[in-house]
Protein backbone atom coordinates (compact mmCIF):
# COMPACT_ATOMS: atom_id res chain seq x y z
CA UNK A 1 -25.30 4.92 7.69
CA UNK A 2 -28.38 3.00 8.78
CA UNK A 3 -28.87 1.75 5.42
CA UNK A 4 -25.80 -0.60 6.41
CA UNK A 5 -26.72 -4.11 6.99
CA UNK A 6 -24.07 -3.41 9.88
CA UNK A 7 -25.91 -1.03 11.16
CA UNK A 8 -29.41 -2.96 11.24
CA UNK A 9 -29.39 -4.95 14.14
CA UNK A 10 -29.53 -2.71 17.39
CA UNK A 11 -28.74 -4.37 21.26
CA UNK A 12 -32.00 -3.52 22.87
CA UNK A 13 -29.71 -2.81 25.76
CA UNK A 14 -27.24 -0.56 25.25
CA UNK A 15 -28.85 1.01 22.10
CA UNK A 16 -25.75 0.23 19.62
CA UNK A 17 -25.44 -2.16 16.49
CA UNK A 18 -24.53 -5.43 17.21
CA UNK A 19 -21.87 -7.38 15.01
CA UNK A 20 -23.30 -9.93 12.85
CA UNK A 21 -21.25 -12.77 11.76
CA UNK A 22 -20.36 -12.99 7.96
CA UNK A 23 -21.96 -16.64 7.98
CA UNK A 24 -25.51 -14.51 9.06
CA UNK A 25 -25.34 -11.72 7.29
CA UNK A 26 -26.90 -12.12 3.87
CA UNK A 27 -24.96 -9.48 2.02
CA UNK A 28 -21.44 -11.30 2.51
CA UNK A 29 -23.01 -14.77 2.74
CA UNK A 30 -24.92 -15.03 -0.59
CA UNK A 31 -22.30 -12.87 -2.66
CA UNK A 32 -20.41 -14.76 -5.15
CA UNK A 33 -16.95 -13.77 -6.53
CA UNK A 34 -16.60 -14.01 -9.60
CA UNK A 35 -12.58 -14.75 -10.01
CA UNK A 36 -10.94 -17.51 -7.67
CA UNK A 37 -8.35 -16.31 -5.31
CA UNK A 38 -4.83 -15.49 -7.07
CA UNK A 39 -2.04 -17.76 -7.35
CA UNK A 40 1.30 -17.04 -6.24
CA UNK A 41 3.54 -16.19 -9.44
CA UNK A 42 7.60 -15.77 -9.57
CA UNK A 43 7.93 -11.70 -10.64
CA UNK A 44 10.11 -10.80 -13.46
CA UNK A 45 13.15 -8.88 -11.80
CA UNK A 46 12.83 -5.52 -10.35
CA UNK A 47 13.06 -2.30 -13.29
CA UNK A 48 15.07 -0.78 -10.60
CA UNK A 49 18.31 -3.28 -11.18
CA UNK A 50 18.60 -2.24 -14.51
CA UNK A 51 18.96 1.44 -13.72
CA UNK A 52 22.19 2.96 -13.40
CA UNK A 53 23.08 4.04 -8.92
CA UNK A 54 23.90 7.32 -9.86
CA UNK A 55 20.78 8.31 -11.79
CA UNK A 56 22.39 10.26 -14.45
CA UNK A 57 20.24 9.75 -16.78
CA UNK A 58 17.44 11.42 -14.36
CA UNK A 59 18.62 14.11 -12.83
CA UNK A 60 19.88 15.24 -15.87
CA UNK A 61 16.31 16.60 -16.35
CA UNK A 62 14.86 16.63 -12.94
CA UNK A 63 15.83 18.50 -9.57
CA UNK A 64 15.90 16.71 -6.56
CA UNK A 65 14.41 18.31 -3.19
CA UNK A 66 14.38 15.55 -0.58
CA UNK A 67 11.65 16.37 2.21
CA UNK A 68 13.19 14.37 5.35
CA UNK A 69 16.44 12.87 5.82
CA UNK A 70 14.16 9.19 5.94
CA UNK A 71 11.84 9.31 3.59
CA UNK A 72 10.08 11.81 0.91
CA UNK A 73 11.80 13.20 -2.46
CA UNK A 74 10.00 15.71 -4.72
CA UNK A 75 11.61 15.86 -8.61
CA UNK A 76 10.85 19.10 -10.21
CA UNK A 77 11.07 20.54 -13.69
CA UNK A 78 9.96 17.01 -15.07
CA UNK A 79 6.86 15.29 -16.74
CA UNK A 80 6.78 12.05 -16.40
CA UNK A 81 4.93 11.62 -19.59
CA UNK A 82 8.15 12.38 -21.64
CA UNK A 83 10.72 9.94 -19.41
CA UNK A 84 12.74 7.36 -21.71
CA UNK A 85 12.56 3.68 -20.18
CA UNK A 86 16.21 4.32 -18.61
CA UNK A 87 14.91 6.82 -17.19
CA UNK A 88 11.56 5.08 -15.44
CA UNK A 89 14.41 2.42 -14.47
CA UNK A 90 16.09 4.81 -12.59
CA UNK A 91 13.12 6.30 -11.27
CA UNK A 92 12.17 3.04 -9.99
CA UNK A 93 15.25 2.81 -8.03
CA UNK A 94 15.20 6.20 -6.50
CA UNK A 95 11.93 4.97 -4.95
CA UNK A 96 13.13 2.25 -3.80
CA UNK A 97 15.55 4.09 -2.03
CA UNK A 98 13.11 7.13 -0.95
CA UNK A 99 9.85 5.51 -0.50
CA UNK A 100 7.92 7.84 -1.86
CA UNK A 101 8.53 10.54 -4.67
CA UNK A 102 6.09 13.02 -5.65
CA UNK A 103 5.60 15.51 -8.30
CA UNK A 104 3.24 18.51 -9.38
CA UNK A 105 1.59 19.77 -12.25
CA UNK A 106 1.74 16.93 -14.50
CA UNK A 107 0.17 16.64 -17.67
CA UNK A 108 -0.16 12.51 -17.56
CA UNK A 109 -3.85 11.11 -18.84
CA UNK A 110 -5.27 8.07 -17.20
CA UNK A 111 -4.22 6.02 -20.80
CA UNK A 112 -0.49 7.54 -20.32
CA UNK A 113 -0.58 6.16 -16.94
CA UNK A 114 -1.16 3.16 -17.87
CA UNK A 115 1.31 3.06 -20.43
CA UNK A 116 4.02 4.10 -18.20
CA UNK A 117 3.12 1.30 -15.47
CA UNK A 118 3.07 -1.00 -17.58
CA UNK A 119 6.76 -0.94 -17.87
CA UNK A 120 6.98 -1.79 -13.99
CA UNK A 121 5.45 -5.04 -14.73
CA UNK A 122 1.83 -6.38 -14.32
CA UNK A 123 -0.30 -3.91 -13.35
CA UNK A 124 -2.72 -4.99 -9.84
CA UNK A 125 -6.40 -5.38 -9.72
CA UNK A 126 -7.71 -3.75 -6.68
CA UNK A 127 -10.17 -6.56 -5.14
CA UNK A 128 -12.87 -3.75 -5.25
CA UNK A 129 -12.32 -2.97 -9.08
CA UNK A 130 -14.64 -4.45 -11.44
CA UNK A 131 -13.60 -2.87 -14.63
CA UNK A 132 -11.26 -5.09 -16.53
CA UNK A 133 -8.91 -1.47 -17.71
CA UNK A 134 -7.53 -0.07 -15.14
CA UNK A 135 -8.45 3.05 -13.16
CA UNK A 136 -6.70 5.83 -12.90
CA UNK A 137 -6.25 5.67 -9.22
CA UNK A 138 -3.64 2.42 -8.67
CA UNK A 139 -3.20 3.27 -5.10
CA UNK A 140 -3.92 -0.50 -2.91
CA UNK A 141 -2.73 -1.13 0.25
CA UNK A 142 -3.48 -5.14 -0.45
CA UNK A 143 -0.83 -6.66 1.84
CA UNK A 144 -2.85 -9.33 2.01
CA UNK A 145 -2.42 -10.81 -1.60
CA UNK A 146 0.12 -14.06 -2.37
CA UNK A 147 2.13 -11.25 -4.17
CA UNK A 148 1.53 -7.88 -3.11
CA UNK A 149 1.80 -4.73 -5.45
CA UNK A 150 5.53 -3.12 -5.21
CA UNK A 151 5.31 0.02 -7.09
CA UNK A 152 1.98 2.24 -6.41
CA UNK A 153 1.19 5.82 -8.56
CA UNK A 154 -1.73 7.98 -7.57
CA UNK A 155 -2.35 11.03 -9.66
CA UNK A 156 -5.03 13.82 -8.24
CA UNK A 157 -7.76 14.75 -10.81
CA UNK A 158 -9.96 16.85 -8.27
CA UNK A 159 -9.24 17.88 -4.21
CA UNK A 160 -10.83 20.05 -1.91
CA UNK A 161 -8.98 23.26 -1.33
CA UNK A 162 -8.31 22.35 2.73
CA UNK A 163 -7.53 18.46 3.67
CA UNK A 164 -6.74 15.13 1.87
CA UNK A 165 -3.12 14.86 2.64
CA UNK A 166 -1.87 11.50 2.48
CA UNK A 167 1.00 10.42 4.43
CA UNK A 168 3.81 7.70 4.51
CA UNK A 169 6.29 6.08 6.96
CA UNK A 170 9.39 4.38 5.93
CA UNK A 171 9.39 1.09 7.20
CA UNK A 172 13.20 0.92 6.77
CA UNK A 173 12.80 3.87 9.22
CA UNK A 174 11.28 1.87 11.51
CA UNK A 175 12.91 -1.37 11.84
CA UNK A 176 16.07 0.43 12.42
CA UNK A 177 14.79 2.28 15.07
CA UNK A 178 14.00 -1.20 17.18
CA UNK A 179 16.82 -2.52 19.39
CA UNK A 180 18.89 -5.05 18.52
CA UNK A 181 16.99 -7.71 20.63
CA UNK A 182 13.24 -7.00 19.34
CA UNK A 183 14.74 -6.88 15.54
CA UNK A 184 16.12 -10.74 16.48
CA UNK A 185 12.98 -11.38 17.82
CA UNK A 186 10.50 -9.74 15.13
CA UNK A 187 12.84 -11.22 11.91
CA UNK A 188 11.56 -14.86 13.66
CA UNK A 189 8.07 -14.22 13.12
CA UNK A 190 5.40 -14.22 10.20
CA UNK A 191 2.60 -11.48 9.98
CA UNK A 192 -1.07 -12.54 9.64
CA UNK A 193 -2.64 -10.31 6.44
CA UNK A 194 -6.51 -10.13 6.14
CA UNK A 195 -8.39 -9.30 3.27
CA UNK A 196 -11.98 -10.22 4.96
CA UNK A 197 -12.27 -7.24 6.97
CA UNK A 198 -12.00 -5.58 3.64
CA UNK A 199 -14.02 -7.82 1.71
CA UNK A 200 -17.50 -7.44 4.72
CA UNK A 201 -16.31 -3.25 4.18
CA UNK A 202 -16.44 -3.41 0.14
CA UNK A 203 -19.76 -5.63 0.33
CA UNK A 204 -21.87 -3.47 3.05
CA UNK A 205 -20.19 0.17 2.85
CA UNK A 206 -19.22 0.29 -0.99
CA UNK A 207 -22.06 -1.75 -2.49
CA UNK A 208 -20.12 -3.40 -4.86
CA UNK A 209 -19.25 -7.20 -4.80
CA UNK A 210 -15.16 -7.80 -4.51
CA UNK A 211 -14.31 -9.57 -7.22
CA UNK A 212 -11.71 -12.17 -5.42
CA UNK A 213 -12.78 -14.13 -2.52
CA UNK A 214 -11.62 -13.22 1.02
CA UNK A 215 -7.83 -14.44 1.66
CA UNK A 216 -5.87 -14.35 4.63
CA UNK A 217 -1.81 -14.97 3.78
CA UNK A 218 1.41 -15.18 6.16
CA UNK A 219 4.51 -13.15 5.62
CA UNK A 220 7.65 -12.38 7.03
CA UNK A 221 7.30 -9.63 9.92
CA UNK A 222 10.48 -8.38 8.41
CA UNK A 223 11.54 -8.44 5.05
CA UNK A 224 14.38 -7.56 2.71
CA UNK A 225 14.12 -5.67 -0.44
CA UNK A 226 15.24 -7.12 -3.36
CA UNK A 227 16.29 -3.67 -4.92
CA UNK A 228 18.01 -2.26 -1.70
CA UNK A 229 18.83 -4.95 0.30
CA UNK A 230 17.37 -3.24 3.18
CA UNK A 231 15.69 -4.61 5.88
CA UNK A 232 11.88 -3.08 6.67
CA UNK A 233 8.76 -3.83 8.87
CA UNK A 234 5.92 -6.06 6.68
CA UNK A 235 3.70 -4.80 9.54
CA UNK A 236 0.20 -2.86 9.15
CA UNK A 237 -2.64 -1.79 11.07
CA UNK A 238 -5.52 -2.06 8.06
CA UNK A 239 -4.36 -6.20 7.16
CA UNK A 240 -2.38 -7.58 10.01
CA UNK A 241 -4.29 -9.22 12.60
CA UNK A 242 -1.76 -11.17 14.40
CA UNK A 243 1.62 -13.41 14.32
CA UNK A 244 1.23 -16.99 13.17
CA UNK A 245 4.13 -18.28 15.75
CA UNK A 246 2.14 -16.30 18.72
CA UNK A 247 -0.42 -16.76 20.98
CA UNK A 248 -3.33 -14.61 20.50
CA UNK A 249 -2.41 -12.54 23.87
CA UNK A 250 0.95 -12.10 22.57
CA UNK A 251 -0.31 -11.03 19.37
CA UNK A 252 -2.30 -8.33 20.29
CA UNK A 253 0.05 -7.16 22.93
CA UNK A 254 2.76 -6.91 20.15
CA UNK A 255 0.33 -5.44 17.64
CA UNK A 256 -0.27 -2.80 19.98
CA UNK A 257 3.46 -1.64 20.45
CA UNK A 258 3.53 -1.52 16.48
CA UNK A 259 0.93 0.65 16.10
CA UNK A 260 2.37 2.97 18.72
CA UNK A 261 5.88 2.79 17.38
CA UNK A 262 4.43 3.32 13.16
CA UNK A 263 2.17 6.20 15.07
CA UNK A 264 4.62 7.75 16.65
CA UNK A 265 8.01 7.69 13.78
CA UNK A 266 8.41 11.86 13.43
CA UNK A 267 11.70 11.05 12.03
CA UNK A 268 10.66 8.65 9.60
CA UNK A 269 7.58 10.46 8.52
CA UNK A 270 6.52 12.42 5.47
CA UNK A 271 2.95 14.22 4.72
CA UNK A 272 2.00 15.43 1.29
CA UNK A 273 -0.64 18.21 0.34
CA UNK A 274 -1.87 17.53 -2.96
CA UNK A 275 -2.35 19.52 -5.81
CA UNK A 276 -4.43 18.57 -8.85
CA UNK A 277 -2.17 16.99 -11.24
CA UNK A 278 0.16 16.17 -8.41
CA UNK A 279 1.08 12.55 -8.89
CA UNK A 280 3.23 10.43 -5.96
CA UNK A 281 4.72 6.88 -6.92
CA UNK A 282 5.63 4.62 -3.80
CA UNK A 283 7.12 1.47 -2.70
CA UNK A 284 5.16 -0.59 -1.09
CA UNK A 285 7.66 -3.13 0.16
């Protein structure tokens, strides 16, 4: 790690690296995106609206196995690479619903993943990515952006035989676990997203240049889905520095409680071991 520029500048007395502004350090000063920051666009509507509520069309090839009573559904005897588009429709909407739904052994190729995204809509440009196509790894947690990604899929092409779970809360979980008063008070207030602690990481740790400029956006501390109509937490620990309507004290104070309460949601939690070709799609909203 000391070949970070982070990592350079050492307090002579207490013997740890001292923080250097972006404005002094070179590495995030002189770097130059090379795309402008995005504007905000009106999304086409939701593939899950089209598909039908009981999922016929689905489960009439796949077997459902939900993991928690919150959040976490795994569909067996499937491949995604043969699903018709009413099918993907309705998959769409069982996410919505489930938050996360995972599946093993898959035979889907990076250009087949592609394909099948596609038919969500637009697919996102991780601010790290510099390839025009697509990887095959779509997973970004970029609350930050004017219009954040809804649907994430993240297929596993290697993993080490011990480790590398990922895991998930539902954030419909978690807003309805507040009170009645902090929902009231939370639903009032607009969440501060960050992409510049991401965008000093990408330029110093992953010695690449982002490809957007830094961006910091407000949104709603609570927001309703437009599949669902359910409300859930737009609160984060990697993007969300603070609340626009609070003082900074206030902030932090509250940002603390949240990461407690996301930290602490057994009931609304679910942990997946990964497989190679296990694939997981998610909704980030």
């Amino acid at each position: 790690m000391a070949h970070l520029e982070a990592r350079k500048h050492i307090s002579p007395d207490s013997g740890y690296p001292i923080t250097i502004h972006p404005n002094f350090n070179p590495k995030i000063k002189d770097h130059v995106p090379p795309e402008q920051i995005r504007e905000e666009v009106v999304p086409p509507k939701d593939r899950a609206a089209f598909a039908d509520p009981e999922k016929k069309a689905l489960f009439a090839v796949a077997k459902r196995i939900d993991l928690t009573e919150s959040i976490g559904t795994v569909l067996e005897n499937i491949q995604l690479s043969q699903l018709d588009d009413k099918q993907l429709d309705e998959l769409a909407l069982l996410v919505s619903e489930r938050g996360v739904v995972f599946f093993r052994d898959q035979d889907l190729t990076t250009e087949q993943q592609v394909k099948l995204f596609e038919h969500y809509g637009t697919l996102d440009k991780h601010p790290a990515q510099r390839d025009v196509k697509p990887s095959g790894d779509f997973h970004a947690d970029t609350s930050f952006e004017v219009n954040p990604p809804s649907y994430s899929l993240l297929r596993m092409e290697e993993h080490p035989e011990v480790g590398g779970d990922t895991a998930w809360v539902s954030q419909y979980g978690l807003y309805d676990a507040l009170s009645p008063a902090m929902q009231k008070f939370v639903e009032g207030l607009h969440a501060i997203h960050t992409s510049r602690l991401q965008y000093d990481t990408i330029l110093d740790l992953w010695g690449t240049g982002p490809n957007r400029p830094p961006i910091d956006t407000h949104h709603p501390a609570v927001r309703t889905h437009p599949v669902t109509g359910l409300k859930a937490l737009n609160i984060n620990g990697g993007f969300v520095t603070g609340f626009a309507e609070l003082k900074k004290v206030e902030s932090d104070k509250l940002l603390d409680f949240f990461a407690y309460h996301i930290h602490s949601a057994d009931d609304h939690y679910v942990r997946w071991k990964w497989q190679v070709g296990s694939i997981a799609m998610w909704d980030n909203r």
